[in-house]
C-alpha atoms as a PDB file:
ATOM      1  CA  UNK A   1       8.222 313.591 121.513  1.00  0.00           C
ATOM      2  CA  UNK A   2       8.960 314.324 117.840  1.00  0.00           C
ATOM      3  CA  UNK A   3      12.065 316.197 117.094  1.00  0.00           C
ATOM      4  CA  UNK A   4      10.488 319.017 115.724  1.00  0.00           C
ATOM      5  CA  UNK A   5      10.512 322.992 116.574  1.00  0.00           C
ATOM      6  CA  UNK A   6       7.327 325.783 115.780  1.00  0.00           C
ATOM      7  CA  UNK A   7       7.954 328.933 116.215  1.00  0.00           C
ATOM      8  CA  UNK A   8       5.159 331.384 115.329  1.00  0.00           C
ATOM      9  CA  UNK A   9       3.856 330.025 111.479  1.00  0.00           C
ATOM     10  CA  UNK A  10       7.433 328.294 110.820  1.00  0.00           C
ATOM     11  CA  UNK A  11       8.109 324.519 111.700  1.00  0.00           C
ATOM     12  CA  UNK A  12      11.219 322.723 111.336  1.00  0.00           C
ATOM     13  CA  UNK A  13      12.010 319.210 111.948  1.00  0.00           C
ATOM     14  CA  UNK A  14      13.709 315.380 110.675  1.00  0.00           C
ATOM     15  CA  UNK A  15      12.130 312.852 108.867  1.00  0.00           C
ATOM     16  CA  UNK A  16      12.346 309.350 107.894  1.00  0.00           C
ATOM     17  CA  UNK A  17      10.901 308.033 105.316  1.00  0.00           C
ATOM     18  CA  UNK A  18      10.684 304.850 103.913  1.00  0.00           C
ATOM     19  CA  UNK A  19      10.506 303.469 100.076  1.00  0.00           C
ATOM     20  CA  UNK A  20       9.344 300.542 100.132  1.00  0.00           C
ATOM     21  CA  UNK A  21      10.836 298.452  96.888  1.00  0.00           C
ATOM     22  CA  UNK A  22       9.997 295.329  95.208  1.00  0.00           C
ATOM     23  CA  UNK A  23      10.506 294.383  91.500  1.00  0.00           C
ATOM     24  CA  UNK A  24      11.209 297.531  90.406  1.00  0.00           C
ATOM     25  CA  UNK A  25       7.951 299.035  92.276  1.00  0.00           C
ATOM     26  CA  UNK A  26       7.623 301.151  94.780  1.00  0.00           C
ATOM     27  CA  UNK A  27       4.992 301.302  97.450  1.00  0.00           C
ATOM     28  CA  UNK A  28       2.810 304.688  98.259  1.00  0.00           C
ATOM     29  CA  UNK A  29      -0.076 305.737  99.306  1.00  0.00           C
ATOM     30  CA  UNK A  30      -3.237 307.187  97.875  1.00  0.00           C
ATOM     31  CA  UNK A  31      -4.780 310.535  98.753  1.00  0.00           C
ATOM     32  CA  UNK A  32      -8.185 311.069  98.181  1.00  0.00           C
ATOM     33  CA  UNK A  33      -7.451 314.132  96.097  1.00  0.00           C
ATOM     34  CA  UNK A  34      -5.502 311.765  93.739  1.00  0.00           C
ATOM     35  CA  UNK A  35      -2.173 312.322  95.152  1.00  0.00           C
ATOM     36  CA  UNK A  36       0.705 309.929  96.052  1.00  0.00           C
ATOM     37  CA  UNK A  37       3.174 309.820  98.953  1.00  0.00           C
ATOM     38  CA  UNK A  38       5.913 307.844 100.847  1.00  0.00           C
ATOM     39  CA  UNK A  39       5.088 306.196 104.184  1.00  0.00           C
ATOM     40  CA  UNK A  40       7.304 307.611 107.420  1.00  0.00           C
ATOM     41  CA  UNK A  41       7.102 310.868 109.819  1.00  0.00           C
ATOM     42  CA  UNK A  42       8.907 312.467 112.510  1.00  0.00           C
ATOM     43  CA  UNK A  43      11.610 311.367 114.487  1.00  0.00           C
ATOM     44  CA  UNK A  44      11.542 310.986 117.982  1.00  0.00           C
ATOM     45  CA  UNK A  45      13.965 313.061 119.876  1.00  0.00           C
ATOM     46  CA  UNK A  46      16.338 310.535 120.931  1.00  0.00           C
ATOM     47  CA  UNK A  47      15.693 308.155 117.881  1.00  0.00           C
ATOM     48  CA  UNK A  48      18.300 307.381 114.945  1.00  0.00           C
ATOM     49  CA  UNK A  49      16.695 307.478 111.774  1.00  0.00           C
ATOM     50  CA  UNK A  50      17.026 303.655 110.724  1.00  0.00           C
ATOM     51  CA  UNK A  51      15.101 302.977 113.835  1.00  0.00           C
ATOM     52  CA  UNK A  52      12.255 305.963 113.260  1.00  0.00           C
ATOM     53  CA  UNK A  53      11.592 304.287 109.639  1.00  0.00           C
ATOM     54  CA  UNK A  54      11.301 301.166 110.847  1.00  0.00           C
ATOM     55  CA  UNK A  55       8.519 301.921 113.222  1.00  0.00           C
ATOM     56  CA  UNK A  56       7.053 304.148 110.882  1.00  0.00           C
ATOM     57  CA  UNK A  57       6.781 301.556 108.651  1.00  0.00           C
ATOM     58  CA  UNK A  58       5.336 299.170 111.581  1.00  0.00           C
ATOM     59  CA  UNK A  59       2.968 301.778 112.660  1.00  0.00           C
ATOM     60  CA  UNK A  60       1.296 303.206 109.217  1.00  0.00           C
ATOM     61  CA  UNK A  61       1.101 298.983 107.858  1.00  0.00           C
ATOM     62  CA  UNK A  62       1.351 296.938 109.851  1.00  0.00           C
ATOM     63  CA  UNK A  63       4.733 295.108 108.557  1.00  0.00           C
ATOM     64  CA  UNK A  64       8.367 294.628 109.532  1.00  0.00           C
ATOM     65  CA  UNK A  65      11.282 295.751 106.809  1.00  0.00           C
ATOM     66  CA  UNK A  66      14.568 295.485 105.999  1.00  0.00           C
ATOM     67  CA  UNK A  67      15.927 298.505 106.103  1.00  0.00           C
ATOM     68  CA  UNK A  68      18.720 298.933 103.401  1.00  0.00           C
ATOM     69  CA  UNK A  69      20.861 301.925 102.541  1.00  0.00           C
ATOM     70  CA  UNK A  70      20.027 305.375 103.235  1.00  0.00           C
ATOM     71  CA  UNK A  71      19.483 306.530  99.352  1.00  0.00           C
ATOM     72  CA  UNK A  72      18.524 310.335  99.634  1.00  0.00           C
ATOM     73  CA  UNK A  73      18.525 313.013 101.882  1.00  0.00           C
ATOM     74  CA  UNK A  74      16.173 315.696 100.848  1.00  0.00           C
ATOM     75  CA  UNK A  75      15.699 319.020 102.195  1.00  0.00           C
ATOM     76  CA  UNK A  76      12.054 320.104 102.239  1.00  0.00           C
ATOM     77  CA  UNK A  77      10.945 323.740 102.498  1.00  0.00           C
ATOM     78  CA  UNK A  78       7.413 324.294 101.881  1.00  0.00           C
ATOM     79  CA  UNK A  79       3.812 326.251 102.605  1.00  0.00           C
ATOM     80  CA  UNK A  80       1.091 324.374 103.972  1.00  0.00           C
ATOM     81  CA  UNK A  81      -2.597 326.335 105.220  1.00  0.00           C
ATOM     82  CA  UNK A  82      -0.521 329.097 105.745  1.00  0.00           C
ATOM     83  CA  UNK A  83       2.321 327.646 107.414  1.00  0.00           C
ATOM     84  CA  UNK A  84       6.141 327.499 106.283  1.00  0.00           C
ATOM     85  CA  UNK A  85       7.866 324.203 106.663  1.00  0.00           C
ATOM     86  CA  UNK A  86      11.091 323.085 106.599  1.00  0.00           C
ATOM     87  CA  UNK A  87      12.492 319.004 106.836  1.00  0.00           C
ATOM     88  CA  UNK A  88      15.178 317.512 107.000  1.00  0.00           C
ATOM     89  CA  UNK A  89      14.370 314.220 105.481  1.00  0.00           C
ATOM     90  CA  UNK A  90      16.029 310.720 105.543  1.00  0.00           C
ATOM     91  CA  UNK A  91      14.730 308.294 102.444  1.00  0.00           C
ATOM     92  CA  UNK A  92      16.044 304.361 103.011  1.00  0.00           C
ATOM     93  CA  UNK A  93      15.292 301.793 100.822  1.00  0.00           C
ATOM     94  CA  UNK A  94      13.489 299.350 102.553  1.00  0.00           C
ATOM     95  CA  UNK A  95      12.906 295.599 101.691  1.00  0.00           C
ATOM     96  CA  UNK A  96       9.561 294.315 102.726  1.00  0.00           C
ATOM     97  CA  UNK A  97       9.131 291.402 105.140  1.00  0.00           C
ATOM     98  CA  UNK A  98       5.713 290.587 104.688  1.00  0.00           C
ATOM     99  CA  UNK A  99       2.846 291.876 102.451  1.00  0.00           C
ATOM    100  CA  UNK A 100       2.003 295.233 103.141  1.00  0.00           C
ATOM    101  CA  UNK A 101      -1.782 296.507 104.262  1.00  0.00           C
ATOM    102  CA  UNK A 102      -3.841 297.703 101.032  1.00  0.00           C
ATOM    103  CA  UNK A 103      -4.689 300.694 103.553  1.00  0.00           C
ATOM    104  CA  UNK A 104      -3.471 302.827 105.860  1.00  0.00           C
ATOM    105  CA  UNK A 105      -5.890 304.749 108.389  1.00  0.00           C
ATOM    106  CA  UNK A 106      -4.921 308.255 108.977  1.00  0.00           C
ATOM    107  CA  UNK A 107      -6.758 310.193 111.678  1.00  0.00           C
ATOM    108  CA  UNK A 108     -10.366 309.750 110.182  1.00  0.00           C
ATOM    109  CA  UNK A 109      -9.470 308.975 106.952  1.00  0.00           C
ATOM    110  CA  UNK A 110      -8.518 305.495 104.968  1.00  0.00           C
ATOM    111  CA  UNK A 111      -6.347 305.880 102.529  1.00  0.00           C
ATOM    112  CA  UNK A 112      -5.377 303.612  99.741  1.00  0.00           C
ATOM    113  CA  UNK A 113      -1.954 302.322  99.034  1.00  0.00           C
ATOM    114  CA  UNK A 114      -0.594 300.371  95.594  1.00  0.00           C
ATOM    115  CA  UNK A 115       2.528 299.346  94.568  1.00  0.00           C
ATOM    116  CA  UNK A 116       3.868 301.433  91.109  1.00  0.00           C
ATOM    117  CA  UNK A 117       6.027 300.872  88.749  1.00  0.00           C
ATOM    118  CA  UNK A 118       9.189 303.103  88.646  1.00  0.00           C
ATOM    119  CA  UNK A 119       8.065 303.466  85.153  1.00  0.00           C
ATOM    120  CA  UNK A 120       4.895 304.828  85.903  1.00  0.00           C
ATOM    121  CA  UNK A 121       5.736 307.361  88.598  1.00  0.00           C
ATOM    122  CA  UNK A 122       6.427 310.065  86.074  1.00  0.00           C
ATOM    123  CA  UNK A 123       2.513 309.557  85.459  1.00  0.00           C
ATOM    124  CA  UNK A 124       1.709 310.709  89.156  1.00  0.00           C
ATOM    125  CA  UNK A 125       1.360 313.273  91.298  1.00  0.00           C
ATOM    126  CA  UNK A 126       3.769 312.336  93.843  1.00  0.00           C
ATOM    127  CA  UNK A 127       5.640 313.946  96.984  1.00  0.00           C
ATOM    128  CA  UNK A 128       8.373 314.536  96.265  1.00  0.00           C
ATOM    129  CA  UNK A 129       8.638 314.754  92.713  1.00  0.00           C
ATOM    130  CA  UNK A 130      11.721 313.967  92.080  1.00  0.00           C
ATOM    131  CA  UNK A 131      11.585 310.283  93.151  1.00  0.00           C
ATOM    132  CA  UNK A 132       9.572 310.147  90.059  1.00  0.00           C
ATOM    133  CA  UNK A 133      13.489 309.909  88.082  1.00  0.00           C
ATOM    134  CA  UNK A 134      15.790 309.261  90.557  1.00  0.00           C
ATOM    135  CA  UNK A 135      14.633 306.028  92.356  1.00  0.00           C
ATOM    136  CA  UNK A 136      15.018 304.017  88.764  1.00  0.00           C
ATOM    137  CA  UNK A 137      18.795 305.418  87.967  1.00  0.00           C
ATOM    138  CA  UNK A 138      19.862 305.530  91.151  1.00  0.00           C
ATOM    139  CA  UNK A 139      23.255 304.656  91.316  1.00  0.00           C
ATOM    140  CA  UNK A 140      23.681 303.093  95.211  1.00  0.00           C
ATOM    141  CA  UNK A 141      25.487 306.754  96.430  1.00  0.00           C
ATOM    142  CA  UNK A 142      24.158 308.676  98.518  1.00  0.00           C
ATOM    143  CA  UNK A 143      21.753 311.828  97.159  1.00  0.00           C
ATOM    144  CA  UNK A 144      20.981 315.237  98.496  1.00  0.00           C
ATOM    145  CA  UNK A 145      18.006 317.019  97.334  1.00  0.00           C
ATOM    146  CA  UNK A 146      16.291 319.949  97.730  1.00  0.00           C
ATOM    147  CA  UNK A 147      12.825 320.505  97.366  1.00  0.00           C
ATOM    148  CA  UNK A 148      11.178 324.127  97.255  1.00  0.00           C
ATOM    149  CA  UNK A 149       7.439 323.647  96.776  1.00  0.00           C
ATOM    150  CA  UNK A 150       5.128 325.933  97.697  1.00  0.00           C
ATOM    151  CA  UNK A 151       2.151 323.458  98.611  1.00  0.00           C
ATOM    152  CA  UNK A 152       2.337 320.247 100.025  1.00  0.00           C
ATOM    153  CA  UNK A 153      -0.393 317.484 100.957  1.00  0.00           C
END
């Protein structure tokens, strides 16, 4: 069971979510709309956050990581089809064992996944936006951030 709570349109829960780093890349996926995301989800009731990312990670492609420090803790409060959200989320840096898959199935949908260039993230539209600065100067302390938008895919 995911540690999550509804209560009439309003959901809160934890996240863990995992950026996946090589060479100054970072690995997301694709939506078809044109959008870009981190890989993780919901954890379990009972689950500590290193271990939620980890089979996140295992479970969306397919690969085992090292997980490495915990970089940014981001509080998430957005509307979604009419529904209010709010996340706690947990971002670690993660270190890639193998090579990822080039796709990640979810539901009925494939979606496409690519390694960018911390350069080139300022180009995208990416969830959440402030990775698109932060991940290249971060400084290897802990972050909190809080992230307000009002529609999220």
């Amino acid at each position: 069971m995911d540690f999550r709570t509804v209560i009439n349109n309003q959901s809160f829960g934890v996240r863990a979510t995992g950026l996946l780093v090589r060479d100054n890349q970072l690995y997301l996926v694709k939506s078809p709309e044109g959008k870009y995301y981190t890989l993780g989800g919901a954890v379990q009731v009972g689950e500590i956050t290193e271990h939620a990312v980890r089979r996140e990670i295992k479970e969306e492609i397919g690969i085992d990581v090292q997980v490495g420090p915990l970089a940014f803790v981001v509080e998430n409060q957005f509307e979604l089809d009419g529904n209010s959200y709010h996340q706690i989320e947990f971002q670690y840096l993660l270190t890639p064992l193998a090579e990822p898959a080039g796709q990640l199935e979810e539901g009925s949908s494939v979606r496409r996944c690519e390694w960018v260039a911390f350069s080139d993230l300022v180009k995208l539209d990416l969830n959440t936006s402030f990775l698109k600065t932060a991940l290249a100067v971060w400084d290897g302390q802990l972050q909190h951030y809080m992230n307000t938008d009002k529609e999220r895919n």
